[in-house]
Every structure is written in C-alpha cells, then in structure tokens.
C-alpha atoms as a PDB file:
ATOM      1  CA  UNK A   1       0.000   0.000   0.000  1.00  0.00           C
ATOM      2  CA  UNK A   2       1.471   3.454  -1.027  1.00  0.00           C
ATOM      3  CA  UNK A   3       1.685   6.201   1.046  1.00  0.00           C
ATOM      4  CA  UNK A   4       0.652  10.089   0.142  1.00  0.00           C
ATOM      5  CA  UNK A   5       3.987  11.201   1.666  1.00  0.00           C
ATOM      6  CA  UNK A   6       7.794   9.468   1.562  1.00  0.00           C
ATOM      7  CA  UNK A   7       8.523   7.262   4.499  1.00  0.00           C
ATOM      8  CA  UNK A   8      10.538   9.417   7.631  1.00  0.00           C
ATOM      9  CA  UNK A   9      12.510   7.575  10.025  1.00  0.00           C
ATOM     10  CA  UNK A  10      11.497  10.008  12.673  1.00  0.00           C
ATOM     11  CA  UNK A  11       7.680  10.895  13.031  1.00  0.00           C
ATOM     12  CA  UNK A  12       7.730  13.883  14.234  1.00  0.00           C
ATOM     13  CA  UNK A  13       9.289  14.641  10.611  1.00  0.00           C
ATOM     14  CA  UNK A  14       6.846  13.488   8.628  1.00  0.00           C
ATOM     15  CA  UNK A  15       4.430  15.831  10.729  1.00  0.00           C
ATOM     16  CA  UNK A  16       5.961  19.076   9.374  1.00  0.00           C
ATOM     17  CA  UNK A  17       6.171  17.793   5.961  1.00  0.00           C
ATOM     18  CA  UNK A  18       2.359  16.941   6.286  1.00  0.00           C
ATOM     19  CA  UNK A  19       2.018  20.159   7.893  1.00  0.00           C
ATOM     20  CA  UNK A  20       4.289  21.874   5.315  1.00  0.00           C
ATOM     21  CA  UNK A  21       1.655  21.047   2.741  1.00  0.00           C
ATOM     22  CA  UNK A  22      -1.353  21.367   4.188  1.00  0.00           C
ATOM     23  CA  UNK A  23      -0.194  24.865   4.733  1.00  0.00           C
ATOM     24  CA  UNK A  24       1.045  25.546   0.734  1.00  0.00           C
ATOM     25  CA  UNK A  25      -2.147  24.016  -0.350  1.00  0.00           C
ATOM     26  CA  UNK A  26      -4.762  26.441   2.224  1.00  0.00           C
ATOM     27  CA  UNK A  27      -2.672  29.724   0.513  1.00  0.00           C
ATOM     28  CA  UNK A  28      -3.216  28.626  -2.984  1.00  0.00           C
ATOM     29  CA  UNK A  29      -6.689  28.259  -2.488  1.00  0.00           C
ATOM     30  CA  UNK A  30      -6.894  31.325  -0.631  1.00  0.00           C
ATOM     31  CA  UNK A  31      -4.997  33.153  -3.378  1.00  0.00           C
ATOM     32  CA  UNK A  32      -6.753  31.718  -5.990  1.00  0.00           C
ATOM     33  CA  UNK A  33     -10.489  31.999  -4.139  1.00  0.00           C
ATOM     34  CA  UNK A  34     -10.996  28.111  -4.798  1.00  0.00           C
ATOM     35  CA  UNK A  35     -11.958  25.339  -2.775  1.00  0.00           C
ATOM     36  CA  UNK A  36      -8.936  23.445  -1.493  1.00  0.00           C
ATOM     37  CA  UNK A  37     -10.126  19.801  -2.766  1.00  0.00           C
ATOM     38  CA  UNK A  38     -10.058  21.265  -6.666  1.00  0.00           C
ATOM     39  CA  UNK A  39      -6.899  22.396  -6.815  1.00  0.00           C
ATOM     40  CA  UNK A  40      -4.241  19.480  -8.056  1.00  0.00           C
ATOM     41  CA  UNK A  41      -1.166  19.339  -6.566  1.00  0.00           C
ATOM     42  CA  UNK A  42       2.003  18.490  -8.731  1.00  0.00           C
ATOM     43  CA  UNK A  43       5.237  17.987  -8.380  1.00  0.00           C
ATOM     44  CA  UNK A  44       7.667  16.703 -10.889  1.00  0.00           C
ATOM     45  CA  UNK A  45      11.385  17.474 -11.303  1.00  0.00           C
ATOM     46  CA  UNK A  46      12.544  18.487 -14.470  1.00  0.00           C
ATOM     47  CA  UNK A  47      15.762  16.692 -14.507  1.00  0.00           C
ATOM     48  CA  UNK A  48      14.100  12.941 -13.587  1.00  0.00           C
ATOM     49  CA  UNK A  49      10.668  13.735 -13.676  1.00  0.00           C
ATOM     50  CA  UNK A  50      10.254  12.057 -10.327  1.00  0.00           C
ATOM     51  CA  UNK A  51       7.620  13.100  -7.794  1.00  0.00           C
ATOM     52  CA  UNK A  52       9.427  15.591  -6.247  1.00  0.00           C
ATOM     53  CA  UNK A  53      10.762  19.008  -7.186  1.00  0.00           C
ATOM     54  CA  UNK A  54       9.040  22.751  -7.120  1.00  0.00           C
ATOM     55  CA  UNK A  55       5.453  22.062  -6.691  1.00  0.00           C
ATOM     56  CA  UNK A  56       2.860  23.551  -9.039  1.00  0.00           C
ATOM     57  CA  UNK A  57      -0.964  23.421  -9.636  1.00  0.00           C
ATOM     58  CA  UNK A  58      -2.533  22.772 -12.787  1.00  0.00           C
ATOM     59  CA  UNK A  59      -5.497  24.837 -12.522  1.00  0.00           C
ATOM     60  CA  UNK A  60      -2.892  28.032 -11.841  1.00  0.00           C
ATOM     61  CA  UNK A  61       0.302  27.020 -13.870  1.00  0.00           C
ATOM     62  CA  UNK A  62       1.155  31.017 -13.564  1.00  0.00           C
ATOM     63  CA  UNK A  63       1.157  30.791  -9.547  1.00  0.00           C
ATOM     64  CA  UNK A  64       4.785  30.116  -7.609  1.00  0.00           C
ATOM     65  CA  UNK A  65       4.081  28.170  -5.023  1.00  0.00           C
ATOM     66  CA  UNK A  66       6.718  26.786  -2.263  1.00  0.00           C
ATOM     67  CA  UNK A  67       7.108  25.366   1.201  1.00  0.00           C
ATOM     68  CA  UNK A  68       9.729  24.407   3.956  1.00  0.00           C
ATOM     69  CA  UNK A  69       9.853  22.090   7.516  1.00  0.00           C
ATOM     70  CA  UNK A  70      12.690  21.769   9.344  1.00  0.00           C
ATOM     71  CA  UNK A  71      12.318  20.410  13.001  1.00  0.00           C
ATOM     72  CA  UNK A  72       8.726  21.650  14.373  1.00  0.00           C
ATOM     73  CA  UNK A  73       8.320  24.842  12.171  1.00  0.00           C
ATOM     74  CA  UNK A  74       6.738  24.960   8.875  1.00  0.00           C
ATOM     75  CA  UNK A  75       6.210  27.753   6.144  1.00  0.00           C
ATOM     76  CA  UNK A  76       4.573  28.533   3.206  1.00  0.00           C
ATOM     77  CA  UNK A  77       3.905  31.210   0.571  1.00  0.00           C
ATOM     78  CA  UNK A  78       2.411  31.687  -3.092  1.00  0.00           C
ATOM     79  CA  UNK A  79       2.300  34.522  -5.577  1.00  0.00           C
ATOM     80  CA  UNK A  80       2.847  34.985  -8.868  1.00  0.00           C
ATOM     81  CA  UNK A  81       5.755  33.509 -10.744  1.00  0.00           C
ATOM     82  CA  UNK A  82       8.542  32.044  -9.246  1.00  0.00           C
ATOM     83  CA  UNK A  83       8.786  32.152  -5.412  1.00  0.00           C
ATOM     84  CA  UNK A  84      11.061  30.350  -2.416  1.00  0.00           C
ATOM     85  CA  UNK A  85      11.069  30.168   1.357  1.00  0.00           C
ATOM     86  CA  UNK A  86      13.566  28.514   3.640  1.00  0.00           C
ATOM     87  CA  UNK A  87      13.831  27.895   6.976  1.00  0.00           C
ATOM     88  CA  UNK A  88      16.571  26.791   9.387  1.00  0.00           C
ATOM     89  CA  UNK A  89      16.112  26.053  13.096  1.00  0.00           C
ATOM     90  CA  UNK A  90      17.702  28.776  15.955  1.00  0.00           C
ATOM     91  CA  UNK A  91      20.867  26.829  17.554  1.00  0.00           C
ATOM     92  CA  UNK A  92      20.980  26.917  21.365  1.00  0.00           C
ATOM     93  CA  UNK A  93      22.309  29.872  22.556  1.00  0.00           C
ATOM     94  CA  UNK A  94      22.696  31.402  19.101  1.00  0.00           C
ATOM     95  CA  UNK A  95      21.087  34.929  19.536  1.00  0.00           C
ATOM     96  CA  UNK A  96      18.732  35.724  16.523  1.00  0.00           C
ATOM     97  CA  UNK A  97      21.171  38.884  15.445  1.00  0.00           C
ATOM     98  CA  UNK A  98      24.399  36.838  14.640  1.00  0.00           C
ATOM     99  CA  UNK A  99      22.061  35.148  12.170  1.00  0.00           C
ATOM    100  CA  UNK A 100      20.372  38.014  10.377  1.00  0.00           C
END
C-alpha cells in the first residue's frame, strides 16, 4: 500500500512535511479563491521527472508556489511567478542577530 507522503525515520518529521503542505495548499486556495479539494497538486522534477521538485498546480500554472519544515516549524507562501522560502532552526544559545 502506497503512502501520500515518503517514508521518515522520525515521526515527528513526517508531521511538518504533512504540515508543510497542508499549509502551501490552504494559501493557494486562498490566493486563488478556490476550494482546497479542486486544486491538483504536482510535483515533478525536471531533470528525472520524479515526484518531487518545485510544486505547481494545474489549474494556476502562472502561480509560484513553495514550502519548507525543518524540526517543528513549517512555512509557506504563493504569488505569482517564481517564489522560495527557507527555513533553518535557531541553535541553542545562538542569539537571533548573529544570524540576520
């Protein structure tokens, strides 16, 4: 039986990548005013075609979309054209200056 996300050796892990997509998916709809369940998902990278890569969705093809989990925090964002968030976890005792 497949599974809608990749196997995680940690579950908290697979949390934020669930998490991580439910949130991409609830701004394109909001963005696009349209309900969440008919917008498809795709993801497909251009150098293998696997199921991974930038994702997209068909009913938009014009809309950037992009997400990011790293260790109990998730983001998300869309807008037009090309768009890209990262995140990266505050190290103990590293004061949020010396990383801006």
């Amino acid at each position: 039986m497949s599974r809608p996300w990749p196997a995680f050796r940690f579950e908290n892990d697979r949390d934020d990548f669930v998490a991580a997509h439910a949130l991409a998916r609830g701004c394109a709809a909001s963005m696009l005013h349209a309900p969440l369940l008919e917008l498809s998902w795709q993801q497909h990278c251009p150098e293998c075609g696997g199921p991974h890569g930038r994702p997209t969705i068909a009913e938009a093809p014009g809309l950037g979309v992009t997400l990011a989990h790293a260790r109990g925090h998730v983001a998300a964002a869309v807008a037009p054209g090309v768009i890209g968030v990262d995140i990266e976890p505050m190290q103990r005792g590293r004061r949020s200056r010396e990383v801006a």
